[in-house]
Protein backbone atom coordinates (compact mmCIF):
# COMPACT_ATOMS: atom_id res chain seq x y z
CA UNK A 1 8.09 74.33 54.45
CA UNK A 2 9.74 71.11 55.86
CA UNK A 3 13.10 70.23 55.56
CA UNK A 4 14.96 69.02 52.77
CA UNK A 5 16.54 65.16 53.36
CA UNK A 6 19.46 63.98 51.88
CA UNK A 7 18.77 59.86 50.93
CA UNK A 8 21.00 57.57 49.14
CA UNK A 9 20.32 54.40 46.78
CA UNK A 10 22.82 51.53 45.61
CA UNK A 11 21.78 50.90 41.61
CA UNK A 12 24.44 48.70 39.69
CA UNK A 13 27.33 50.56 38.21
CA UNK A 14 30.06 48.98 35.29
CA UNK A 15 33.84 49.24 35.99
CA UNK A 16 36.52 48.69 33.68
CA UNK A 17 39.60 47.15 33.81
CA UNK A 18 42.49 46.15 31.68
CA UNK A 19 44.26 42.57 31.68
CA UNK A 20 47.28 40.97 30.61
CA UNK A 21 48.40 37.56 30.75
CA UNK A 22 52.12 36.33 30.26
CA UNK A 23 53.49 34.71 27.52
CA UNK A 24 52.67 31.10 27.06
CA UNK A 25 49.02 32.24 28.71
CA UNK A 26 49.94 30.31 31.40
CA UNK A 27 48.73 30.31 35.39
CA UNK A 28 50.47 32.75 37.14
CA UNK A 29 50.25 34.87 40.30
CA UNK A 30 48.60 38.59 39.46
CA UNK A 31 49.87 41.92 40.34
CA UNK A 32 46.83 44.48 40.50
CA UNK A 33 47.53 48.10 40.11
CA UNK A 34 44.94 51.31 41.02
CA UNK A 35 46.13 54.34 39.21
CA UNK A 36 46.70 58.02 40.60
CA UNK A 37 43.77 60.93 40.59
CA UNK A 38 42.82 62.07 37.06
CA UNK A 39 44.38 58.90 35.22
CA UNK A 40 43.28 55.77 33.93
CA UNK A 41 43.87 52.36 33.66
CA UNK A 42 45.97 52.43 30.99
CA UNK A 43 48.35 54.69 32.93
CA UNK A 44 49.02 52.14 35.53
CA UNK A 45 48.73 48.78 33.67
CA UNK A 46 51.92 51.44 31.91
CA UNK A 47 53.58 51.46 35.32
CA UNK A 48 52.83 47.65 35.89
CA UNK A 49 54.63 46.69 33.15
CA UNK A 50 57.70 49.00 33.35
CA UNK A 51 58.37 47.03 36.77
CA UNK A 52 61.40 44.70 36.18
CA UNK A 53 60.13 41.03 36.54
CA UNK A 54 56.20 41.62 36.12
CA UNK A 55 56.34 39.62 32.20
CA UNK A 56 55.99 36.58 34.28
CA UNK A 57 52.68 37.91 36.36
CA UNK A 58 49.22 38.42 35.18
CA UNK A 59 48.73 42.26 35.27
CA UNK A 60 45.61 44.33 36.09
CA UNK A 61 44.87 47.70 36.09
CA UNK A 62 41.68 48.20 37.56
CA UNK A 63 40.37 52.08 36.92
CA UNK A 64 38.31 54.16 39.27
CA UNK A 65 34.63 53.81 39.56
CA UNK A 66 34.13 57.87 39.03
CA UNK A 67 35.30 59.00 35.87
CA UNK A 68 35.57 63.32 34.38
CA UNK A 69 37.54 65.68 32.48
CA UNK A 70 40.85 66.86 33.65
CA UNK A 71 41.57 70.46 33.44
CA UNK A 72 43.59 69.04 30.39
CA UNK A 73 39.83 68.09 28.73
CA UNK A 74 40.90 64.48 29.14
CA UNK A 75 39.72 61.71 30.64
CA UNK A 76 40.40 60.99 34.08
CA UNK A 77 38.79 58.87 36.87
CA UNK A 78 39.10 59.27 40.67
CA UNK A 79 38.86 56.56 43.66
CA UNK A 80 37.59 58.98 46.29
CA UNK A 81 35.07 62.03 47.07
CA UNK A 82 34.45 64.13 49.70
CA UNK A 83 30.60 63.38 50.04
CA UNK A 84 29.25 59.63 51.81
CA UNK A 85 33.10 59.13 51.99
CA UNK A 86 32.22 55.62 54.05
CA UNK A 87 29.71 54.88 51.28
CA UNK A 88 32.76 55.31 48.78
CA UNK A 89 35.59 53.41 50.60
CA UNK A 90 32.54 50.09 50.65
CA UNK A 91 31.37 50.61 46.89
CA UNK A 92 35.66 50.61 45.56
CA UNK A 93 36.20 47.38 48.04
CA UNK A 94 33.10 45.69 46.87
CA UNK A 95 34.02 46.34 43.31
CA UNK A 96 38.13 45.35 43.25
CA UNK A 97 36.91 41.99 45.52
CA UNK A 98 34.54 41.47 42.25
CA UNK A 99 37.48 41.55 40.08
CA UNK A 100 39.49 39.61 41.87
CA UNK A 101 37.36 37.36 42.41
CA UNK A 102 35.80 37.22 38.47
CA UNK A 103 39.99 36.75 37.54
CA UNK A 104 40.18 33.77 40.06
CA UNK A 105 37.03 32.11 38.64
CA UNK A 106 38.52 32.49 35.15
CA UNK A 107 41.12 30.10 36.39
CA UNK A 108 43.78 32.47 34.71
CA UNK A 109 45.09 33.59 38.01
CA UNK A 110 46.05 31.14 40.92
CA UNK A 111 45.83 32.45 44.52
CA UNK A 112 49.28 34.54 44.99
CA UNK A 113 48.48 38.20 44.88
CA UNK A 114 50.40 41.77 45.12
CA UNK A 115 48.57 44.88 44.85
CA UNK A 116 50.20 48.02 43.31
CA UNK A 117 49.10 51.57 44.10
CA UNK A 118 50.62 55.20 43.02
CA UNK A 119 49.05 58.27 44.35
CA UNK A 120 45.65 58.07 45.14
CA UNK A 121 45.55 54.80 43.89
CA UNK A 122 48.25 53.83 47.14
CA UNK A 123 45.04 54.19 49.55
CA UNK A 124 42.95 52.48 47.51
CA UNK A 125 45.61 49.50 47.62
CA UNK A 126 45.81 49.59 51.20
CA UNK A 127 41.88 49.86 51.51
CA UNK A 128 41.24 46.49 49.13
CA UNK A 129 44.75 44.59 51.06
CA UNK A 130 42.74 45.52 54.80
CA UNK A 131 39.18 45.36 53.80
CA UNK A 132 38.73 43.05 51.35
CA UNK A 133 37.92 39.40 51.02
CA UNK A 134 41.08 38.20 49.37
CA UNK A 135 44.35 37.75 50.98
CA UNK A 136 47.64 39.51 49.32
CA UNK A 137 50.87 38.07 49.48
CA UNK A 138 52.58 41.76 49.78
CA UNK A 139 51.46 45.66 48.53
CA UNK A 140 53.77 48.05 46.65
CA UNK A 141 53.23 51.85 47.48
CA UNK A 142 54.32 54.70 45.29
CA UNK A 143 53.71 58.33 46.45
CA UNK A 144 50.96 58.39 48.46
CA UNK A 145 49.71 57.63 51.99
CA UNK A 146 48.21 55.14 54.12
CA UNK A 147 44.83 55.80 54.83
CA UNK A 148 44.93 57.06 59.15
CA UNK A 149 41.87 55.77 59.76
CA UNK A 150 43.21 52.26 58.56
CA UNK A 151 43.73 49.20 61.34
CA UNK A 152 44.46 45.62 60.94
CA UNK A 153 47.75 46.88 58.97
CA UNK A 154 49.30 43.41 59.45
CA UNK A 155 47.04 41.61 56.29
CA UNK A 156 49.29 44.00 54.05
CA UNK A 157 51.62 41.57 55.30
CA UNK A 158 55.19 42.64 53.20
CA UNK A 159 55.37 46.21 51.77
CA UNK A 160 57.22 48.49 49.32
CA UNK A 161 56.97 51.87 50.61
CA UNK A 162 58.29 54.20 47.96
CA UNK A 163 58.69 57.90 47.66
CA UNK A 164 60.43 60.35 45.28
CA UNK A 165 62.51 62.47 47.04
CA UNK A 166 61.51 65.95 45.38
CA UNK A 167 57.72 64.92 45.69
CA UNK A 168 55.74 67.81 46.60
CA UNK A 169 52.33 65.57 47.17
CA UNK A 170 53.50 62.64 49.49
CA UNK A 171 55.99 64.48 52.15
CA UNK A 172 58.79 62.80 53.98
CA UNK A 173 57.21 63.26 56.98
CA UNK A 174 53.91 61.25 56.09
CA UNK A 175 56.63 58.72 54.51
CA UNK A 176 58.45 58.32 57.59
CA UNK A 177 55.08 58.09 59.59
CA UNK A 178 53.26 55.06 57.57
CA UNK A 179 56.79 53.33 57.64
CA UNK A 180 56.47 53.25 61.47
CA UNK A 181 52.73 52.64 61.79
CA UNK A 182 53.73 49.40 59.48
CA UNK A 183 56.90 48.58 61.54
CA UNK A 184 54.58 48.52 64.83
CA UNK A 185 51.85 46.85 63.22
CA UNK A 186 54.77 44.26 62.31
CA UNK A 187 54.77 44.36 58.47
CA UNK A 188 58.00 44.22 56.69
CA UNK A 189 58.42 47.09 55.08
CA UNK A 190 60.91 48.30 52.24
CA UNK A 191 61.43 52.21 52.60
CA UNK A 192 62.54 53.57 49.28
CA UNK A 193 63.76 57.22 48.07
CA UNK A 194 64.46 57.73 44.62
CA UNK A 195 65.70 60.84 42.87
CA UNK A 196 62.38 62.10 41.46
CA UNK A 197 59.29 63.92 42.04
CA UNK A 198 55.77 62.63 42.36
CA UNK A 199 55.81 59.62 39.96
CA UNK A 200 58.06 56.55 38.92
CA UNK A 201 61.73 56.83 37.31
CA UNK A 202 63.65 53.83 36.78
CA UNK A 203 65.16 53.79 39.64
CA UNK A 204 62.03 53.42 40.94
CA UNK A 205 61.36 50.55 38.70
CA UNK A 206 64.49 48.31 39.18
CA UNK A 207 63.47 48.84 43.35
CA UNK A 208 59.92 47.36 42.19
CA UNK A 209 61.39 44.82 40.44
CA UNK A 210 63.72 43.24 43.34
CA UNK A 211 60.49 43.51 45.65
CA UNK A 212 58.61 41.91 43.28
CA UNK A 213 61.09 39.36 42.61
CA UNK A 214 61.98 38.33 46.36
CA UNK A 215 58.72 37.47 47.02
């Protein structure tokens, strides 16, 4: 018998995302948020708008192109998988530059942009601020990593780099590492350590909010 051969083939796939506009529907600068593994959109555009300061931006929570059932039998969605992992990282770029750029187009957004990641969700942040097509003014990072395999770390350009400091997921010492990988790639970064575990408190929230509103 011959061998089997593993192919692949790009087909057209629907995401979904939620957005908000601020009161008086007016042009304003967006803040983009990619939720953690398992969750949805509605769990970050929940985070987005706890952050102090984010009624005057244009909020989106964009949710993960792979969706499934949680343990929980709930409905979940995920950024990454182990299998054509390169394929993966290009399809989730591809797709948040689409939304970006669809938002732009609407003329409901103007150019200033912050990206918002928790989890998971912090990679996929990272990924879209590095590898996509649109600039971002600064990226906010809640428990979880930088990808390592990562370069050109200076088009993050400003970052919040937050951490709880019981969280058993994103350790100190990966913390501490992306903090200097972004110090010697010469980003300004904002370490923070909250009382918490792995997920926001508000302390975490008032932090966001004076990042967000120093910009």
């Amino acid at each position: 018998m011959s061998a089997v051969t593993s192919y692949t083939i790009q087909v057209p796939v629907h995401g979904r995302y939620l957005f908000r506009m601020p009161e008086g529907e007016v042009c304003a600068p967006l803040l983009a948020g990619f939720h953690g593994y398992g969750e949805t959109a509605e769990d970050e555009m929940a985070r987005l708008v706890a952050i102090g300061g984010s009624s005057g931006w244009c909020l989106c929570a964009i949710e993960a192109l792979h969706p499934f059932r949680t343990p929980k039998g709930l409905s979940g969605a995920s950024w990454m998988t182990s299998e054509d992992r390169d394929l993966r990282i290009a399809e989730n770029v591809r797709y948040v530059d689409e939304v970006v750029s669809s938002l732009l187009d609407s003329g409901r957004v103007n150019g200033r942009m912050v990206l918002h990641g928790f989890s998971q969700g912090a990679g996929m942040a990272c990924r879209a601020a590095v590898l996509g097509r649109h600039a971002v003014a600064a990226v906010m990072l809640l428990g979880g990593d930088i990808p390592p395999e990562l370069e050109r770390l200076e088009r993050m350009r400003m970052v919040q780099l937050a951490r709880g400091s019981r969280d058993p997921i994103y350790a100190e010492e990966r913390f501490m590492c992306d903090a200097g990988r972004l110090s010697d790639a010469g980003v300004y970064c904002s370490s923070v350590t909250y009382t918490g575990g792995h997920g926001a408190v508000e302390e975490y929230y008032r932090s966001a909010g004076a990042f967000l509103g120093d910009l």
